[in-house]
C-alpha atoms as a PDB file:
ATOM      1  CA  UNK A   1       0.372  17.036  43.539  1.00  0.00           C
ATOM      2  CA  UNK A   2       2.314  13.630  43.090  1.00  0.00           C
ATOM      3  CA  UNK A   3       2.490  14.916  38.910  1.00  0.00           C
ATOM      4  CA  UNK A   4       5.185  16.425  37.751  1.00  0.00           C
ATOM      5  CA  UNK A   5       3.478  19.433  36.168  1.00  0.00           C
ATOM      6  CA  UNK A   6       1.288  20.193  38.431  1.00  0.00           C
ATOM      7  CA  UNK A   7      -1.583  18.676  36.715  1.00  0.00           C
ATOM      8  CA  UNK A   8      -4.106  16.595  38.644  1.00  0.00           C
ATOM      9  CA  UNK A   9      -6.248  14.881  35.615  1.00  0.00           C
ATOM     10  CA  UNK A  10      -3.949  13.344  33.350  1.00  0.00           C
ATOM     11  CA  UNK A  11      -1.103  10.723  33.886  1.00  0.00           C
ATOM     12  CA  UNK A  12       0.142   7.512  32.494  1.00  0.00           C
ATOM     13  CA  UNK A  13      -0.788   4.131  33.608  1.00  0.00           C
ATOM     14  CA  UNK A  14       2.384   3.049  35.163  1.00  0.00           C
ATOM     15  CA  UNK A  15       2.492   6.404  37.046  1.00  0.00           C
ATOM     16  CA  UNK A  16      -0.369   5.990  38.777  1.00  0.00           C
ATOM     17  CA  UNK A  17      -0.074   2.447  39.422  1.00  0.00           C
ATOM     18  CA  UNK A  18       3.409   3.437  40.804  1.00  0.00           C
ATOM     19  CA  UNK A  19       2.208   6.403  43.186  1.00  0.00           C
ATOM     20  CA  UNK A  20      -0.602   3.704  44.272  1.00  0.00           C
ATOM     21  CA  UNK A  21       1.206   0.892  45.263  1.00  0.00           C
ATOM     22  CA  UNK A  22       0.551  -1.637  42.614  1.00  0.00           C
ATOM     23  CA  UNK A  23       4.196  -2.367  43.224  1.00  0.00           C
ATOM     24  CA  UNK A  24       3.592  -4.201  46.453  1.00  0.00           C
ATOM     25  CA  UNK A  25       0.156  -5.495  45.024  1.00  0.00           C
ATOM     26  CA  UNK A  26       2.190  -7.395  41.991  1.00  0.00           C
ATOM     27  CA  UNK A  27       4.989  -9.176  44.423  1.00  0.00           C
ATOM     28  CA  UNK A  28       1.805 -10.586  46.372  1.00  0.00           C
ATOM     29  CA  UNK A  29       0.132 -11.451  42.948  1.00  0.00           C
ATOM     30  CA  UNK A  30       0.012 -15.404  41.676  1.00  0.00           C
ATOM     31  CA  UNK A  31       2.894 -13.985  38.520  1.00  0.00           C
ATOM     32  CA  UNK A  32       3.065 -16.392  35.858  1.00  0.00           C
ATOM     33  CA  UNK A  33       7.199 -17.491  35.283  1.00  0.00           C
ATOM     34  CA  UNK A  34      10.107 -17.713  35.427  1.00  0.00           C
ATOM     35  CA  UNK A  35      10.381 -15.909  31.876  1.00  0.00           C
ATOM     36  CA  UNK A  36      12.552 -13.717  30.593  1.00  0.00           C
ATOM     37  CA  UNK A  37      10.749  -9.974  29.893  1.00  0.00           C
ATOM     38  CA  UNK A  38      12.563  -6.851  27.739  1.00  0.00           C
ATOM     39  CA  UNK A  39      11.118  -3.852  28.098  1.00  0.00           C
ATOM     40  CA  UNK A  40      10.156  -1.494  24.662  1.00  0.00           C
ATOM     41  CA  UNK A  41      10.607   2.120  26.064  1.00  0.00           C
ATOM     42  CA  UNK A  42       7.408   4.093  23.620  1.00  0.00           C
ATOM     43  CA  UNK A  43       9.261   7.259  22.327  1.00  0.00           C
ATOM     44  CA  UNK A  44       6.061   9.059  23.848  1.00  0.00           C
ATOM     45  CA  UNK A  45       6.801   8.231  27.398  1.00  0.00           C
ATOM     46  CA  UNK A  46      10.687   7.929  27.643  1.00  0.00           C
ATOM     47  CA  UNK A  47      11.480  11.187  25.889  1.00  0.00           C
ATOM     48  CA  UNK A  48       8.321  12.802  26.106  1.00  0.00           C
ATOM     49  CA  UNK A  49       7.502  12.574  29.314  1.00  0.00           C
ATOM     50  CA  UNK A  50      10.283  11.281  30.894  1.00  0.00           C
ATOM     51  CA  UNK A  51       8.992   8.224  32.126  1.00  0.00           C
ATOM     52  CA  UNK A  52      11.432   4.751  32.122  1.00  0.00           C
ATOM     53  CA  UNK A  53      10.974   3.620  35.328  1.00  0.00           C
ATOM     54  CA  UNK A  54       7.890   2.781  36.396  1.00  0.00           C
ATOM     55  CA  UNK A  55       7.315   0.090  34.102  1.00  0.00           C
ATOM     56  CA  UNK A  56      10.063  -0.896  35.366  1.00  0.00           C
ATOM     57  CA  UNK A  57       9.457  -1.532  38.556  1.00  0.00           C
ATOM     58  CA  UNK A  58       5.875  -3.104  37.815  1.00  0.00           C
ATOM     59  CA  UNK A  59       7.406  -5.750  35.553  1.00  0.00           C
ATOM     60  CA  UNK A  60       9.986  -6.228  37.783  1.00  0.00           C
ATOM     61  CA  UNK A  61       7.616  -6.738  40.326  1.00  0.00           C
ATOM     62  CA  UNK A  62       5.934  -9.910  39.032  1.00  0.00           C
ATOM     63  CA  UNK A  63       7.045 -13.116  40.488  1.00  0.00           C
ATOM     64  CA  UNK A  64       9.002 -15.482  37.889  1.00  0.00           C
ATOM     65  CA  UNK A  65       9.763 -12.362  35.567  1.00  0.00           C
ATOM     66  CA  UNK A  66      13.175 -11.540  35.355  1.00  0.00           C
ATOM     67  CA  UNK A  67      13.430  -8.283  33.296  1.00  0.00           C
ATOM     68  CA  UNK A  68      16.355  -7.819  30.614  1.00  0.00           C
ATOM     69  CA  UNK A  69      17.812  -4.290  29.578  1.00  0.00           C
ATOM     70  CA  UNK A  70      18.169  -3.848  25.689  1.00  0.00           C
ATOM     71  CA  UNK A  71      20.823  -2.323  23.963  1.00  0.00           C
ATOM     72  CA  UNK A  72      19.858   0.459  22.592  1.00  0.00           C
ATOM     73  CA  UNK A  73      16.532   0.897  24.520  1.00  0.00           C
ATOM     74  CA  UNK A  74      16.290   4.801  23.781  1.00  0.00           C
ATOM     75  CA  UNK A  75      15.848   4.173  19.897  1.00  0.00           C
ATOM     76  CA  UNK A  76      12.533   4.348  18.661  1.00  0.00           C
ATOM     77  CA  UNK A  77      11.238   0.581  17.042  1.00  0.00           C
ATOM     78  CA  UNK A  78       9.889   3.046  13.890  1.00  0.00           C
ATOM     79  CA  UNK A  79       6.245   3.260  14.779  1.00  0.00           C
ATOM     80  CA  UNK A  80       6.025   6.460  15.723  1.00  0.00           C
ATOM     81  CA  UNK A  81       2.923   8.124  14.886  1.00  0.00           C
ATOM     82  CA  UNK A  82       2.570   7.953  11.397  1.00  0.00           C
ATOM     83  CA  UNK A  83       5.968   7.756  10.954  1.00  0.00           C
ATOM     84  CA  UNK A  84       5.400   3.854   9.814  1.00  0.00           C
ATOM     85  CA  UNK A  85       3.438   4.795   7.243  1.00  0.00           C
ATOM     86  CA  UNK A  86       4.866   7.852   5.172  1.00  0.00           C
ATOM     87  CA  UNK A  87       8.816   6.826   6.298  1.00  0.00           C
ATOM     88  CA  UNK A  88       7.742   2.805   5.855  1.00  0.00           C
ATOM     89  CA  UNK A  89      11.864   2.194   4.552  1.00  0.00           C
ATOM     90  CA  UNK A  90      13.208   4.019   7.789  1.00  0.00           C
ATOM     91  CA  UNK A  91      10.455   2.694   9.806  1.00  0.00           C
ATOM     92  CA  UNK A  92      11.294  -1.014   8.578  1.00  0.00           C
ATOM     93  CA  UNK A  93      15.241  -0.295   9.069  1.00  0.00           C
ATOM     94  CA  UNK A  94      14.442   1.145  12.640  1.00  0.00           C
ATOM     95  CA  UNK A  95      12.175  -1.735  13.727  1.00  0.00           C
ATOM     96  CA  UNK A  96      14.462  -4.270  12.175  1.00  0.00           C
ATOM     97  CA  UNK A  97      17.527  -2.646  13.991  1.00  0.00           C
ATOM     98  CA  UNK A  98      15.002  -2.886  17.181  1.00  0.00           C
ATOM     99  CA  UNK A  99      14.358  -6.169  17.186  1.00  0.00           C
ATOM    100  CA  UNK A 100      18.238  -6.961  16.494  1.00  0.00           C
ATOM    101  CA  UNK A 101      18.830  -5.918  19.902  1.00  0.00           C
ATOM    102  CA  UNK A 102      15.557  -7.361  21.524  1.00  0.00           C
ATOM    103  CA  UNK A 103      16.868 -10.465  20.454  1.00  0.00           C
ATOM    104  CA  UNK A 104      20.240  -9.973  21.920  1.00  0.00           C
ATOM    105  CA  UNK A 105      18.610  -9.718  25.220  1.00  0.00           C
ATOM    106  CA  UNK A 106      17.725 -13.104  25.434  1.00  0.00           C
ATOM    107  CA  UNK A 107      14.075 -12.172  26.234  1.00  0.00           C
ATOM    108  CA  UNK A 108      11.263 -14.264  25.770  1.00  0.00           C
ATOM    109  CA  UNK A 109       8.507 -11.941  25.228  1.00  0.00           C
ATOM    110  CA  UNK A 110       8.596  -7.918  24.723  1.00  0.00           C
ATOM    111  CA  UNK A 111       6.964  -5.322  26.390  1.00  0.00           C
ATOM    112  CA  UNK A 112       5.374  -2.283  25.527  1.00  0.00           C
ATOM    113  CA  UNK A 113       2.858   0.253  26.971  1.00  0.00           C
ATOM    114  CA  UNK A 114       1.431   1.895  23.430  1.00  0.00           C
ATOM    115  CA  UNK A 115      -0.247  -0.069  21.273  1.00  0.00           C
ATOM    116  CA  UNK A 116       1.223   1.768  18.292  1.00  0.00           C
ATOM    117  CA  UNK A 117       4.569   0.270  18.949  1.00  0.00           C
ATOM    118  CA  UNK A 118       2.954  -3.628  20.170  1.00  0.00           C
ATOM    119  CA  UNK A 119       1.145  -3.389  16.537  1.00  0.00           C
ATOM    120  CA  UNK A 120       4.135  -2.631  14.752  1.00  0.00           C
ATOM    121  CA  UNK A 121       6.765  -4.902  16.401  1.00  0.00           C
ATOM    122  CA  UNK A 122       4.458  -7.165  15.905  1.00  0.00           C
ATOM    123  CA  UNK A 123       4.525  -7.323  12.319  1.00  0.00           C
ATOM    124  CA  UNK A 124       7.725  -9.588  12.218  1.00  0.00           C
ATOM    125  CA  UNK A 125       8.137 -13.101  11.920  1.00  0.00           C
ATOM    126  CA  UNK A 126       9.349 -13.446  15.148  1.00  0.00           C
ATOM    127  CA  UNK A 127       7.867 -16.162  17.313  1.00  0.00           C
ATOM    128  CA  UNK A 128       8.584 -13.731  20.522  1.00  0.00           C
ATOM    129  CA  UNK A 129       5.239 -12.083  21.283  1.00  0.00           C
ATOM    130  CA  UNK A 130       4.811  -8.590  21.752  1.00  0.00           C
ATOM    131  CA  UNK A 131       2.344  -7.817  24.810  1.00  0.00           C
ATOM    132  CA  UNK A 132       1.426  -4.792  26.747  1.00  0.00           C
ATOM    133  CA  UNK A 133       1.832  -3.715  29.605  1.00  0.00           C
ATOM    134  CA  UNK A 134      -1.709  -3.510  31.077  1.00  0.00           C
ATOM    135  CA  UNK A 135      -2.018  -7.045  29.687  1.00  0.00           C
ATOM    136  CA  UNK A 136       1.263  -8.764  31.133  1.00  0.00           C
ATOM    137  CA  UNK A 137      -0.096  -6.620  34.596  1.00  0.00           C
ATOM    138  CA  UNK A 138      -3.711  -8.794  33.983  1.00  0.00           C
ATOM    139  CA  UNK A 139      -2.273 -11.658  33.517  1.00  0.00           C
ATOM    140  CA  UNK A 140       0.271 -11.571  36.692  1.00  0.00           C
ATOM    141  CA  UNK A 141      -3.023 -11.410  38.983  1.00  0.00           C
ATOM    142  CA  UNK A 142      -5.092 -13.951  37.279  1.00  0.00           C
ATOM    143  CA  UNK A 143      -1.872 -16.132  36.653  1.00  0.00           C
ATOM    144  CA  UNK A 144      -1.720 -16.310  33.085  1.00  0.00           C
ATOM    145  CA  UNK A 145       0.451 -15.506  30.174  1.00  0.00           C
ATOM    146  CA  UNK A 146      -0.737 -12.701  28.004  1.00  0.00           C
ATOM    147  CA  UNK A 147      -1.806 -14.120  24.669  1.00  0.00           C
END
């Protein structure tokens, strides 16, 4: 099996889309830049299970993007569960120190594959939006912007 465990039921989006050659798919899709795209690593996939890259190379994929690395990208943005909720100082300081370096990048738009971490970055003032991935993957075929 293409899985790393073995396991033949369960994998993450950007894994399969990966292993099935979405890769190719995206460089021949319409895209919708030139922007400027940072990638938000979710603590579940980058330390849990070990997936960075694929993501990656989707985004990177998309005609106009050009993707940005972020200082800093292995720090969780303080969503975490429910981390955001009983920890809301720490979560605040985390997600504030998070989108200090977002910023940095130059990026105009973030990008995130859990919804736990879109929700929460998302509760800033910042006029950068926060999409998803599956979203920002939509839009590249129909030739649209997330919203």
């Amino acid at each position: 099996s293409w899985l790393k465990d073995g396991s033949d039921s369960v994998c993450d989006l950007s894994e399969f889309l990966v292993h099935n050659h979405m890769v190719d798919k995206l460089s021949q899709a319409k895209g919708f830049g030139p922007i400027r795209l940072a990638y938000q690593d979710p603590c579940h996939l980058l330390h849990g299970q070990k997936i960075s890259r694929q993501p990656r190379e989707l985004l990177s994929a998309i005609k106009g993007v050009e993707l940005v690395e972020v200082r800093d990208s292995e720090i969780c943005c303080g969503s975490g569960g429910l981390y955001s909720l009983f920890q809301t100082s720490r979560a605040v300081a985390l997600r504030d120190r998070k989108w200090l370096t977002l910023m940095e990048s130059g990026c105009e738009a973030v990008v995130t594959a859990n919804p736990g971490c879109q929700g929460w970055l998302g509760l800033t003032e910042s006029e950068v939006p926060v999409w998803h991935l599956a979203s920002v993957l939509e839009g590249a075929f129909a030739g649209k912007r997330p919203r």
